[in-house]
C-alpha atoms as a PDB file:
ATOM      1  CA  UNK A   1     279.435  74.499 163.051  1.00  0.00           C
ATOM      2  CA  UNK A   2     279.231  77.634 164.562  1.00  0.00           C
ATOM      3  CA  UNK A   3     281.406  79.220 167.241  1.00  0.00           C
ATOM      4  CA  UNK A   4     280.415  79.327 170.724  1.00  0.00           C
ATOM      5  CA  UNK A   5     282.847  80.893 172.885  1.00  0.00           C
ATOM      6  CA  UNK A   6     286.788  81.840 173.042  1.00  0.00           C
ATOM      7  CA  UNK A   7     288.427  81.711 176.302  1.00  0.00           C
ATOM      8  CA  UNK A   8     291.193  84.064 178.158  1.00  0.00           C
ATOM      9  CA  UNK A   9     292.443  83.097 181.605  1.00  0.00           C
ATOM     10  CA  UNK A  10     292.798  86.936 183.181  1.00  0.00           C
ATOM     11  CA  UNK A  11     293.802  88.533 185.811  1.00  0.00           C
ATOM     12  CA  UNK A  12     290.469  90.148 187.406  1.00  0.00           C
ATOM     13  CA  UNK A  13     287.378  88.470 185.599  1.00  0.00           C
ATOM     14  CA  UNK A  14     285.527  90.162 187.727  1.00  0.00           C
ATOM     15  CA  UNK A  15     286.291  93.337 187.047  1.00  0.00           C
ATOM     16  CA  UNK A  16     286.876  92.854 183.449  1.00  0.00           C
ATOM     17  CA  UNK A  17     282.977  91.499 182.933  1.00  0.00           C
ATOM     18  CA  UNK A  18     281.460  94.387 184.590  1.00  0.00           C
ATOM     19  CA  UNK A  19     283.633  96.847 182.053  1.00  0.00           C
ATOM     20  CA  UNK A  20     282.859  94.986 178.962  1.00  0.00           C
ATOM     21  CA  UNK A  21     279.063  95.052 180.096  1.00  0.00           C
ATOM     22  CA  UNK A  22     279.314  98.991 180.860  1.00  0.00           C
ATOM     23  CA  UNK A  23     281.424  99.785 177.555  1.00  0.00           C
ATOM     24  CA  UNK A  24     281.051  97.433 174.969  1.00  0.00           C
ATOM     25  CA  UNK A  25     277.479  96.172 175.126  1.00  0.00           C
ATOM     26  CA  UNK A  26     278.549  92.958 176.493  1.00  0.00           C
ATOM     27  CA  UNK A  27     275.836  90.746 178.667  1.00  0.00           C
ATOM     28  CA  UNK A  28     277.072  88.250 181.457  1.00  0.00           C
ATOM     29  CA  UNK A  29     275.546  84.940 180.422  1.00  0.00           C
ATOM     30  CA  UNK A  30     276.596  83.024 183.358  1.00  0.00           C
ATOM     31  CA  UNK A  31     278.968  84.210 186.144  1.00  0.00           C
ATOM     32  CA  UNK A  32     280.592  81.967 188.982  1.00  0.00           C
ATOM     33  CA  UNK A  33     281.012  84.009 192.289  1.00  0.00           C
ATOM     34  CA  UNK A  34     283.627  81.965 193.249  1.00  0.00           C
ATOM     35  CA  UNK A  35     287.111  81.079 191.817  1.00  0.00           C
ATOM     36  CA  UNK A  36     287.810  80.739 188.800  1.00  0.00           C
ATOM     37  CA  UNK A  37     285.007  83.386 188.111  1.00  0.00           C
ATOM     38  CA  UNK A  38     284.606  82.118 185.274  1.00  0.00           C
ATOM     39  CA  UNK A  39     282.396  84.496 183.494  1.00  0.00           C
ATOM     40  CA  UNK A  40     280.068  83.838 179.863  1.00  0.00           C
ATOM     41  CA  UNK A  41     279.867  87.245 178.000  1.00  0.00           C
ATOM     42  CA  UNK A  42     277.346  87.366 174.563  1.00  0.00           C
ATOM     43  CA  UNK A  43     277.677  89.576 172.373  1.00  0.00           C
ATOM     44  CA  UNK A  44     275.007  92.392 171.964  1.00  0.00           C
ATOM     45  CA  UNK A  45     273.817  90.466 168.843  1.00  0.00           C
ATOM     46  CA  UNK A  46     273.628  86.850 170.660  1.00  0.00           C
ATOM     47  CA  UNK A  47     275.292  84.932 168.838  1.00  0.00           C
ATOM     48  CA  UNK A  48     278.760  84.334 170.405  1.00  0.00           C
ATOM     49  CA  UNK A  49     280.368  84.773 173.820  1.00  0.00           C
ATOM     50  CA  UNK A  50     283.695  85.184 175.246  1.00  0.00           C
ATOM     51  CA  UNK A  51     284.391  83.700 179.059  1.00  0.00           C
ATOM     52  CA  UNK A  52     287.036  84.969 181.112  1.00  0.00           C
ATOM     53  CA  UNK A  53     288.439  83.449 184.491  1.00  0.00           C
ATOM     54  CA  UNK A  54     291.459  83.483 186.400  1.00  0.00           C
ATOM     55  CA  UNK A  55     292.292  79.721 186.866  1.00  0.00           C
ATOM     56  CA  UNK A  56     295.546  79.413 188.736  1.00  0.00           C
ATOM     57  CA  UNK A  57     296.635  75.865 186.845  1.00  0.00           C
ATOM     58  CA  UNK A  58     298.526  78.669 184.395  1.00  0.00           C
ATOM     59  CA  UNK A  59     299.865  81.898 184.434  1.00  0.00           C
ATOM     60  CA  UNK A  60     297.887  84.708 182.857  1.00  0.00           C
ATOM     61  CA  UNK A  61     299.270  86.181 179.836  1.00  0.00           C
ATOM     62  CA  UNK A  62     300.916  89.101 179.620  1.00  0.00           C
ATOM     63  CA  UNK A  63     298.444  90.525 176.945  1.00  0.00           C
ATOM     64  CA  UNK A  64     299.607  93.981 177.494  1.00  0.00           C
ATOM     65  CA  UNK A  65     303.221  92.840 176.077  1.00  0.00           C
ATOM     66  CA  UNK A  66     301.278  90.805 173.499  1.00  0.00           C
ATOM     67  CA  UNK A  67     301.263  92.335 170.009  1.00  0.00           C
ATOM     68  CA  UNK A  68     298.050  93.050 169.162  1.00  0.00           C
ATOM     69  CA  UNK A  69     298.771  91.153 165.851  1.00  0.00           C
ATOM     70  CA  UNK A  70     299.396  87.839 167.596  1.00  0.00           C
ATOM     71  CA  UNK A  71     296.107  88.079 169.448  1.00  0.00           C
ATOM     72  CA  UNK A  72     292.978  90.443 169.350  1.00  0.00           C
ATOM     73  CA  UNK A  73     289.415  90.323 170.236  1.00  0.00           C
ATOM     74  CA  UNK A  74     287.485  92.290 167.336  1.00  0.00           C
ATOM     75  CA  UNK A  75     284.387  93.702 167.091  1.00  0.00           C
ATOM     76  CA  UNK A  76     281.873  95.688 164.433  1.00  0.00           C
ATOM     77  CA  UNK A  77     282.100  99.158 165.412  1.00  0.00           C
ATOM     78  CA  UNK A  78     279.770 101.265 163.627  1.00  0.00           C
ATOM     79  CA  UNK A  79     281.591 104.389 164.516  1.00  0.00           C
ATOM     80  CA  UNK A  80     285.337 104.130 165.850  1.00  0.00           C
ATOM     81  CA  UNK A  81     286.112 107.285 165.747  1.00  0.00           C
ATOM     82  CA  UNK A  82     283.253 107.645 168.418  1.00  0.00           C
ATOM     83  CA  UNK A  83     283.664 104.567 169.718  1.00  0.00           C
ATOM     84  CA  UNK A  84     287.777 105.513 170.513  1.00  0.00           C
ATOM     85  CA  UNK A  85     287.114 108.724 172.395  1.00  0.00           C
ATOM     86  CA  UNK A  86     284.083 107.103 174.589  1.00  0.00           C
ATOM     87  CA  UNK A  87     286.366 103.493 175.707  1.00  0.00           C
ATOM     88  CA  UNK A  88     289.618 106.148 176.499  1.00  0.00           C
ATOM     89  CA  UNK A  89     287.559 107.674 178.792  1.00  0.00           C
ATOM     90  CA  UNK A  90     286.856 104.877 180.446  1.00  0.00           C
ATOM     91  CA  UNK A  91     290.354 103.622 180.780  1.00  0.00           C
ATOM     92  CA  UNK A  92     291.474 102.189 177.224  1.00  0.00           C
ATOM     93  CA  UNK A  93     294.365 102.686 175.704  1.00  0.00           C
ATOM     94  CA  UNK A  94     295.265 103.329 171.658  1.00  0.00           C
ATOM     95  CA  UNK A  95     297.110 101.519 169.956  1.00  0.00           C
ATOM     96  CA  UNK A  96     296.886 102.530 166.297  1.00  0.00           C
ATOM     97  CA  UNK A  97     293.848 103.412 163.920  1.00  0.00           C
ATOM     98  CA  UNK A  98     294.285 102.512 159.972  1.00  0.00           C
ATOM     99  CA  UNK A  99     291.543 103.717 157.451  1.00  0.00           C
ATOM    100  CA  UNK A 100     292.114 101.783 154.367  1.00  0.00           C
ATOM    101  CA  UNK A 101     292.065 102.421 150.732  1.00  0.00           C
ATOM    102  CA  UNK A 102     288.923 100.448 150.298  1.00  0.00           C
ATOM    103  CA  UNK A 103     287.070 102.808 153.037  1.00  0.00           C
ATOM    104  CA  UNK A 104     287.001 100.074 156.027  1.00  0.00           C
ATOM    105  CA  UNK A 105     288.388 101.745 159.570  1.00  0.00           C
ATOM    106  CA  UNK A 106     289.818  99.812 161.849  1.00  0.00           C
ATOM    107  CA  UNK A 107     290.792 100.615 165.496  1.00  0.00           C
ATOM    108  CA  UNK A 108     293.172  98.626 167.617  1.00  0.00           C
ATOM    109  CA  UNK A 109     292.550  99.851 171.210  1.00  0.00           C
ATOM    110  CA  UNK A 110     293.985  97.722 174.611  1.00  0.00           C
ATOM    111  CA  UNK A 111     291.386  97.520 177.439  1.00  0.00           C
ATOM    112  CA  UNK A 112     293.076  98.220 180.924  1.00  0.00           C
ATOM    113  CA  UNK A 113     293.908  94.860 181.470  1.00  0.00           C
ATOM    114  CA  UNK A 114     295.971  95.223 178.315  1.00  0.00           C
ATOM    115  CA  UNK A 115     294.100  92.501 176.298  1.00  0.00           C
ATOM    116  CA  UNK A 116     293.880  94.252 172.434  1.00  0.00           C
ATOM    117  CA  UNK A 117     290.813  95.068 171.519  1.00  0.00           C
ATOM    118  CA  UNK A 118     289.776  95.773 167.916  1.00  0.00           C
ATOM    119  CA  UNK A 119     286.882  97.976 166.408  1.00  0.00           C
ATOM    120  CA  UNK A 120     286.076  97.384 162.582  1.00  0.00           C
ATOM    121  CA  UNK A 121     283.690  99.420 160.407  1.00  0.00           C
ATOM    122  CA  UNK A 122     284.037  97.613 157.013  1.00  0.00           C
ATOM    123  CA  UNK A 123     283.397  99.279 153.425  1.00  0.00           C
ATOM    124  CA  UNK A 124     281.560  95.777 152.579  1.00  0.00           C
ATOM    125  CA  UNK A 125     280.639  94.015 156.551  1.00  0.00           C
ATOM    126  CA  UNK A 126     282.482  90.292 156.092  1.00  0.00           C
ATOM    127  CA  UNK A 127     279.450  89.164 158.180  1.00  0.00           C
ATOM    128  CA  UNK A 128     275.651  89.249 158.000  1.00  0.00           C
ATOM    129  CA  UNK A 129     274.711  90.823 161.239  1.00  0.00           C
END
């Protein structure tokens, strides 16, 4: 089986969509205009999606308080270091940065709705891309 889409219930879909089309390749799939919102983002390779909504049958986490440990949205970043100075001028935030002894770097950044965001350049990629 292969993985379609995660879900996030936050607190401006709208907004959030446009920024992860602008700054991290992301295309909007399919897009409600009304609430929910709920929004389809693909990945710039196709092959899986994220949707976002506000749905007011629960509360929307308080990712920003989350550590980014208990929940993250990663992606392949083939330069972070580039990649971290272009997304906190657009309004990210850092949250660490770890190059490891086996040459992978990995970036944990928060987007400004505070969900964690991480960007991996792997010594050996864990996927075929």
């Amino acid at each position: 089986m292969k993985i379609e889409h995660v879900a996030f219930n936050v607190e401006d879909p709208v907004s959030m969509a446009n920024w992860y089309e602008k700054h991290l390749g992301m295309r909007v799939v399919r897009q409600q205009t009304v609430e929910p919102y709920m929004t389809f983002l693909a990945d710039d390779g196709n092959q899986v999606m994220i949707e976002i909504y506000k749905n007011p049958a629960d509360a929307v986490p308080e990712y920003r308080n989350m550590d980014p440990l208990i929940l993250h949205l990663a992606f392949v970043s083939e330069n972070p270091s580039r990649d971290k100075i272009r997304l906190l001028e657009a309004g990210a935030e850092l949250v660490s940065e770890m190059h490891l002894d086996d040459g992978s770097h990995l970036l944990m950044m928060r987007d400004p709705w505070g969900l964690a965001l991480q960007f991996c350049k792997r010594a050996k990629p864990m996927l075929s891309l």
